[in-house]
C-alpha atoms as a PDB file:
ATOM      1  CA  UNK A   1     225.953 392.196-282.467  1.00  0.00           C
ATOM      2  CA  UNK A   2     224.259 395.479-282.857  1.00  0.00           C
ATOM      3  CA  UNK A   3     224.725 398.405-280.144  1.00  0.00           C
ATOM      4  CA  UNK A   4     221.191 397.644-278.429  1.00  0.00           C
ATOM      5  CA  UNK A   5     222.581 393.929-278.037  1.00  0.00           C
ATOM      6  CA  UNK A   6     225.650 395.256-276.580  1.00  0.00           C
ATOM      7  CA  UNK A   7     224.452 397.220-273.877  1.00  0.00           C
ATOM      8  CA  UNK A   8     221.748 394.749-273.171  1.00  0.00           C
ATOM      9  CA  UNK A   9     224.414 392.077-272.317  1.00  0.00           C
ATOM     10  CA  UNK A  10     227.058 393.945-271.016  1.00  0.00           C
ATOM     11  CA  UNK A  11     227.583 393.252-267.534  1.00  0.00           C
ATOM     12  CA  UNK A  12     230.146 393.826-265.083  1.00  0.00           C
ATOM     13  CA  UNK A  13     231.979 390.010-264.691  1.00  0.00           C
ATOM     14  CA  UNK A  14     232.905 389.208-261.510  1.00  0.00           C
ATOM     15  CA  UNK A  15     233.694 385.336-262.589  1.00  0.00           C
ATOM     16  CA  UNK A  16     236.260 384.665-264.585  1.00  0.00           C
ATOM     17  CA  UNK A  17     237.544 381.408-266.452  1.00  0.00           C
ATOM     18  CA  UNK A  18     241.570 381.851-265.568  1.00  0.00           C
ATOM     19  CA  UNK A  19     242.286 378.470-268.082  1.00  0.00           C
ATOM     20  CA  UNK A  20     240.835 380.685-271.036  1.00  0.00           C
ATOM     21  CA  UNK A  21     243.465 383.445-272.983  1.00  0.00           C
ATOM     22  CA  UNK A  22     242.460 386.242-274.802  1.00  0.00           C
ATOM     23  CA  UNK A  23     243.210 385.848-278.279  1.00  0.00           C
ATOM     24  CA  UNK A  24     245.686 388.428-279.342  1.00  0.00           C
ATOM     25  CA  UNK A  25     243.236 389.837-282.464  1.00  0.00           C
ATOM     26  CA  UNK A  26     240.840 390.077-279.908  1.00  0.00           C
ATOM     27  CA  UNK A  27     242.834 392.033-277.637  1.00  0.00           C
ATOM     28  CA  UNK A  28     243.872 393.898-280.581  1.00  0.00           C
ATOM     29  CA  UNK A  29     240.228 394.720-281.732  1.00  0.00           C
ATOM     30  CA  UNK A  30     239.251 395.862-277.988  1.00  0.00           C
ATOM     31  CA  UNK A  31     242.304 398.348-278.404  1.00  0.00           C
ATOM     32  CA  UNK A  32     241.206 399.808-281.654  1.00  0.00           C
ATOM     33  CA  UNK A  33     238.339 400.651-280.388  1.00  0.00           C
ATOM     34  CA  UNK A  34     239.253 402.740-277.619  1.00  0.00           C
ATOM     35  CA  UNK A  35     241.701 404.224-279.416  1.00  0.00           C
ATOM     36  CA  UNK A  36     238.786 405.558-282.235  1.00  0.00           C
ATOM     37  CA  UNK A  37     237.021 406.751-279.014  1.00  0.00           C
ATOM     38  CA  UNK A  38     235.597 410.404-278.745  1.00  0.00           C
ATOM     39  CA  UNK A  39     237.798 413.283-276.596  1.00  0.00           C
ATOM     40  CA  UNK A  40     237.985 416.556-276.076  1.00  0.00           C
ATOM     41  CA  UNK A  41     240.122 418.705-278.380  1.00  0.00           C
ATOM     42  CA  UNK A  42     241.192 414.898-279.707  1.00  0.00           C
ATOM     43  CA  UNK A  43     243.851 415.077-276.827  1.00  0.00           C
ATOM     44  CA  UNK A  44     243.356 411.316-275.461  1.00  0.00           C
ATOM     45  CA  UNK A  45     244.133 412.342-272.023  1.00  0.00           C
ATOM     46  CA  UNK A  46     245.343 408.529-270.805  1.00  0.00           C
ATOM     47  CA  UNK A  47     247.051 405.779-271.562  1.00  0.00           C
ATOM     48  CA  UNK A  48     246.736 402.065-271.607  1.00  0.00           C
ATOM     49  CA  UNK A  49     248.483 399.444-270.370  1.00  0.00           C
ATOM     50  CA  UNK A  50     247.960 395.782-270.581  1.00  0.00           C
ATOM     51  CA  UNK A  51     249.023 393.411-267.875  1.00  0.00           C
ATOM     52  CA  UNK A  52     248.789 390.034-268.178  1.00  0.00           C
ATOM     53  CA  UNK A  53     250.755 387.182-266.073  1.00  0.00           C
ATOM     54  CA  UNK A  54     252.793 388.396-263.074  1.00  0.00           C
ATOM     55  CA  UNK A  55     251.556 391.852-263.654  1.00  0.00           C
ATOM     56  CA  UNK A  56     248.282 391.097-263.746  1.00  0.00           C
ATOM     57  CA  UNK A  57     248.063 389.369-260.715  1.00  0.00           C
ATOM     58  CA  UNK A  58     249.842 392.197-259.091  1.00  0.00           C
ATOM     59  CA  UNK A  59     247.575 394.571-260.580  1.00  0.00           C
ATOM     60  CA  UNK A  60     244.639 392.413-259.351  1.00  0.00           C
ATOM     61  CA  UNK A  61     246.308 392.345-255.555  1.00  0.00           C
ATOM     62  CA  UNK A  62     246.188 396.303-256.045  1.00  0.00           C
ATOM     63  CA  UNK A  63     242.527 395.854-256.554  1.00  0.00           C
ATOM     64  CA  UNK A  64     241.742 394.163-253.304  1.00  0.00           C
ATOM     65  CA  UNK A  65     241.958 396.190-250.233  1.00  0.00           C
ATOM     66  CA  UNK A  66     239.226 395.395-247.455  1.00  0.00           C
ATOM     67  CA  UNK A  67     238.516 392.319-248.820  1.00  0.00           C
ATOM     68  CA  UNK A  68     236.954 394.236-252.507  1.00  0.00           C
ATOM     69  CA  UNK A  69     237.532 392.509-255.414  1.00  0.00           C
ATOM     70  CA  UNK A  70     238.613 389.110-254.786  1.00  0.00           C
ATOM     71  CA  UNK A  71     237.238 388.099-257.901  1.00  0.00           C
ATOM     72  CA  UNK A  72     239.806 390.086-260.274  1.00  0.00           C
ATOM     73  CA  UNK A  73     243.003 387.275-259.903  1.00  0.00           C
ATOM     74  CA  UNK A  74     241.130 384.962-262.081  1.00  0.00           C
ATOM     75  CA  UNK A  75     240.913 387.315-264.747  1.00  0.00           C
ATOM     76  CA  UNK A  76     244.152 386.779-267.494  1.00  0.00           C
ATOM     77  CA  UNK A  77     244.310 390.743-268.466  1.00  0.00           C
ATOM     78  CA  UNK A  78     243.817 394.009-266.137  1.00  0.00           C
ATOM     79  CA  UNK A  79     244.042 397.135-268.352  1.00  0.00           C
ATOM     80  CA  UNK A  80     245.274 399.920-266.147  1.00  0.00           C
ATOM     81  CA  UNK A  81     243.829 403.322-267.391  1.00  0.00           C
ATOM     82  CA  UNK A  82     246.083 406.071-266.166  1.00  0.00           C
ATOM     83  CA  UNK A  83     246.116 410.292-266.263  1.00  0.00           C
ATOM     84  CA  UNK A  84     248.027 411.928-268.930  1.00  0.00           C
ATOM     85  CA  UNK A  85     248.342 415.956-269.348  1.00  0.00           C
ATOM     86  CA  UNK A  86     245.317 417.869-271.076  1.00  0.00           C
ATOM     87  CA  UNK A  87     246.299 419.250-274.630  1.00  0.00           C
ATOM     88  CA  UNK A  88     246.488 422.872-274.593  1.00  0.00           C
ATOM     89  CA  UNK A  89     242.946 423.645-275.923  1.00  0.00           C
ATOM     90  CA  UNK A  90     241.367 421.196-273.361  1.00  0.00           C
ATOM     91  CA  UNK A  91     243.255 422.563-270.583  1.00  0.00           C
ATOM     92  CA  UNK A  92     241.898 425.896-271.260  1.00  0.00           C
ATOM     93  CA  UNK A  93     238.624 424.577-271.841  1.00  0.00           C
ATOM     94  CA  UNK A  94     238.736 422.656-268.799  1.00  0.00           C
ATOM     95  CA  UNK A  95     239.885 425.971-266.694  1.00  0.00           C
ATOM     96  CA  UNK A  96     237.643 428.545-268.594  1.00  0.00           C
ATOM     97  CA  UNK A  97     234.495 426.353-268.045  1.00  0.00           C
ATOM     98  CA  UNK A  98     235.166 424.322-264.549  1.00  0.00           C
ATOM     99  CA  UNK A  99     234.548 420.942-266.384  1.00  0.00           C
ATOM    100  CA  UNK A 100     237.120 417.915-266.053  1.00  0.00           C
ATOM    101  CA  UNK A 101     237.232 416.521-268.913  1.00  0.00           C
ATOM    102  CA  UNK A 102     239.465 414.466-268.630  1.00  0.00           C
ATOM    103  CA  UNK A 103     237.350 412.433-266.721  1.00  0.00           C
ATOM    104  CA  UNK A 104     234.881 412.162-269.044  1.00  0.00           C
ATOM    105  CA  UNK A 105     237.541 411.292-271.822  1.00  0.00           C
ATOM    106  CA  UNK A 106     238.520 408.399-269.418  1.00  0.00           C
ATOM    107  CA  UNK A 107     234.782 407.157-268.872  1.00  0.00           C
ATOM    108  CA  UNK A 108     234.269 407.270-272.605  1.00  0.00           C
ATOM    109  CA  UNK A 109     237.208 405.217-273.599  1.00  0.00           C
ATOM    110  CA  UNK A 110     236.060 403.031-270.898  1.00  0.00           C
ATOM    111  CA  UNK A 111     232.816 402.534-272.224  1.00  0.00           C
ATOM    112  CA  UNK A 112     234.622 401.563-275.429  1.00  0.00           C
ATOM    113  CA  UNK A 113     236.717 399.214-274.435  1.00  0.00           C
ATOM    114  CA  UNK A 114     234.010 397.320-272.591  1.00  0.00           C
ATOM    115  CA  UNK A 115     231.591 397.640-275.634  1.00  0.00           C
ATOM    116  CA  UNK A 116     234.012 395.922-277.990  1.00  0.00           C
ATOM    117  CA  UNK A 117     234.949 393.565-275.370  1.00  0.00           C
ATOM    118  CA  UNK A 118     231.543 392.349-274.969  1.00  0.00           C
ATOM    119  CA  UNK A 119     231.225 392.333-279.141  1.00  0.00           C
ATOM    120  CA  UNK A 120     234.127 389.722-278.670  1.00  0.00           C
ATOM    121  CA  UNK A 121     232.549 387.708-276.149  1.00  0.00           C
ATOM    122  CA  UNK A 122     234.457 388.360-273.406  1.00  0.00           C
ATOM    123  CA  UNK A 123     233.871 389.984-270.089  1.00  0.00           C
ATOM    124  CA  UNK A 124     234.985 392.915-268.251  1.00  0.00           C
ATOM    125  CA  UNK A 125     233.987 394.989-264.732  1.00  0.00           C
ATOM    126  CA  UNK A 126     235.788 398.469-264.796  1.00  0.00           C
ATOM    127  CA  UNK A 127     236.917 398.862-261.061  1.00  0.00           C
ATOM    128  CA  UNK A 128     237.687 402.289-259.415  1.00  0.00           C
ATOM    129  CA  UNK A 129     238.607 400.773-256.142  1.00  0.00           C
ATOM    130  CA  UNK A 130     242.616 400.341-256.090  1.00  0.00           C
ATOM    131  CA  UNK A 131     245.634 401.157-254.673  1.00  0.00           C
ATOM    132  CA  UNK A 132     247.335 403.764-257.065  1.00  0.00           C
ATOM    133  CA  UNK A 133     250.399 403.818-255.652  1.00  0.00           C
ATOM    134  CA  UNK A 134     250.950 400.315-256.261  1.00  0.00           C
ATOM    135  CA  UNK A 135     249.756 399.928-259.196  1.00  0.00           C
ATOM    136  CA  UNK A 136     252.079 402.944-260.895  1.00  0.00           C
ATOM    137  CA  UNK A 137     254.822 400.828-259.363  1.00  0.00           C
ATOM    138  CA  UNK A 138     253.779 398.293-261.100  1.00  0.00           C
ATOM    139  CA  UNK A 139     253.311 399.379-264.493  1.00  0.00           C
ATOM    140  CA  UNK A 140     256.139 401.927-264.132  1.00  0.00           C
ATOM    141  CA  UNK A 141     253.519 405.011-264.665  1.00  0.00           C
ATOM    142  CA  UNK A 142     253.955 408.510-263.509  1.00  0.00           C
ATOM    143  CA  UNK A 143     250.157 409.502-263.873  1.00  0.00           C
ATOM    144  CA  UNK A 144     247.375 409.055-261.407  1.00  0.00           C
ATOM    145  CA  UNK A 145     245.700 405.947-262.075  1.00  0.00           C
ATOM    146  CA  UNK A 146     242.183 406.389-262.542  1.00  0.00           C
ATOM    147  CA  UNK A 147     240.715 403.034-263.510  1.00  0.00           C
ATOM    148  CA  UNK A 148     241.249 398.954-263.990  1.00  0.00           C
ATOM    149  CA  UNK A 149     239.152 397.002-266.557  1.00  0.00           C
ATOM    150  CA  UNK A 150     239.455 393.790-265.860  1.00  0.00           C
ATOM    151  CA  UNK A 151     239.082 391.281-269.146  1.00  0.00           C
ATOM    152  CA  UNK A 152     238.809 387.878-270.097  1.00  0.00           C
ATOM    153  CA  UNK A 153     235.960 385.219-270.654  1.00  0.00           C
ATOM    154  CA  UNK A 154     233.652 385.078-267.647  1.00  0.00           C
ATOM    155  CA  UNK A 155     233.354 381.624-266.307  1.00  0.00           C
ATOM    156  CA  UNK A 156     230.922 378.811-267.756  1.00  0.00           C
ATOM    157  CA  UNK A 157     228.343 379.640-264.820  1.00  0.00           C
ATOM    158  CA  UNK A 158     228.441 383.715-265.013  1.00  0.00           C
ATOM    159  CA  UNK A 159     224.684 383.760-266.674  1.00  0.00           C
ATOM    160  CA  UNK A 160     223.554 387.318-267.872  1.00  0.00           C
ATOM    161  CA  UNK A 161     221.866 389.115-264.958  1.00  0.00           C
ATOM    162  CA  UNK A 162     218.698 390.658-265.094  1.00  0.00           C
ATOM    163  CA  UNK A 163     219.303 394.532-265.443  1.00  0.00           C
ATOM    164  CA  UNK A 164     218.242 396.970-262.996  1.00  0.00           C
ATOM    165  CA  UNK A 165     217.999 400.514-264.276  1.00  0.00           C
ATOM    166  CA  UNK A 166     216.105 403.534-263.319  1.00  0.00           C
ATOM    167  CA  UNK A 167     213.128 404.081-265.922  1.00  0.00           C
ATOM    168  CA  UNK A 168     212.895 405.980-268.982  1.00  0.00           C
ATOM    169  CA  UNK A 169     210.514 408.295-267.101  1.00  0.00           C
ATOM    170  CA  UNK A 170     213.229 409.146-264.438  1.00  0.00           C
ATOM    171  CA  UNK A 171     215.948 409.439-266.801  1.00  0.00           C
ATOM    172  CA  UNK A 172     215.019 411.606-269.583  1.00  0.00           C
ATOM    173  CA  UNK A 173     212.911 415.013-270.037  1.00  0.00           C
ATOM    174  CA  UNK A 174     212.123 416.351-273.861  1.00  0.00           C
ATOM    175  CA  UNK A 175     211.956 420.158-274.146  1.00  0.00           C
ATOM    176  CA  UNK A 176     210.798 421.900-276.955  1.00  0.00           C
END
């Protein structure tokens, strides 16, 4: 699967098969790949950690307030993406030019964890809303939690969806 293919059928999985695992090289090979991903100064801002079983339906609970999300306790892993400290250069950077990038580290390794998770066949929806409290209780973390990817195969009758996507047109601009 080329990267076209991969964006064209990555979607975010909101049906889950819970009787299918993740194979561990599979895991493995969607960890890889965010580790290779891009950051500033190299200073991987985050950390990941993998919950499966009991922790991943805890995490999933933490995912669920006003009725969001119900859809998460089917899925076998939850990988809880969590603040660490800048590296010197990026915290400068950060503070010198008003820019979090730390943020943007997070959304990139994000973006490459789903990728390769899709490459595998699997599914994943990268949530936001959660209760960070309880998940750092949880996992035992002392940094802010900042997102959950759920992951596993999306159930037998979770067809691709149509994408809908702003146009080219109101998207991009070339200068010269």
């Amino acid at each position: 699967m080329n990267f076209t293919e991969i964006a064209q059928t990555r979607q975010s999985c909101r049906r889950y098969d819970p009787t299918r695992p993740v194979e561990a090289e599979k895991l493995a090979a969607i960890l890889e790949a965010g580790r290779l991903s891009p950051s500033a100064c190299n200073g991987q801002p985050y950390h990941v950690t993998v919950c499966r079983g009991e922790a991943a339906r805890q995490v999933a609970k933490a995912t669920q307030g006003m009725g969001m999300n119900k859809f998460t306790t089917d899925a076998p892993i939850q990988l809880v993406i969590s603040e660490k400290p800048y590296v010197k250069t990026a915290a400068l950077g950060a503070k010198v030019k008003g820019n979090d990038y730390r943020s943007i580290d997070i959304g990139i390794l994000a973006a490459y964890l789903t990728a390769e998770a899709t490459a595998q066949g699997l599914g994943t929806c990268i949530l936001g809303w959660l209760d960070d409290a309880k998940i750092r209780e949880v996992c035992g973390l002392d940094g802010a939690v900042r997102l959950v990817i759920c992951l596993g195969y999306p159930a037998p009758d979770d067809t691709l969806r149509v994408k809908k996507r702003k146009s080219a047109a109101d998207l991009i601009t070339e200068k010269e």
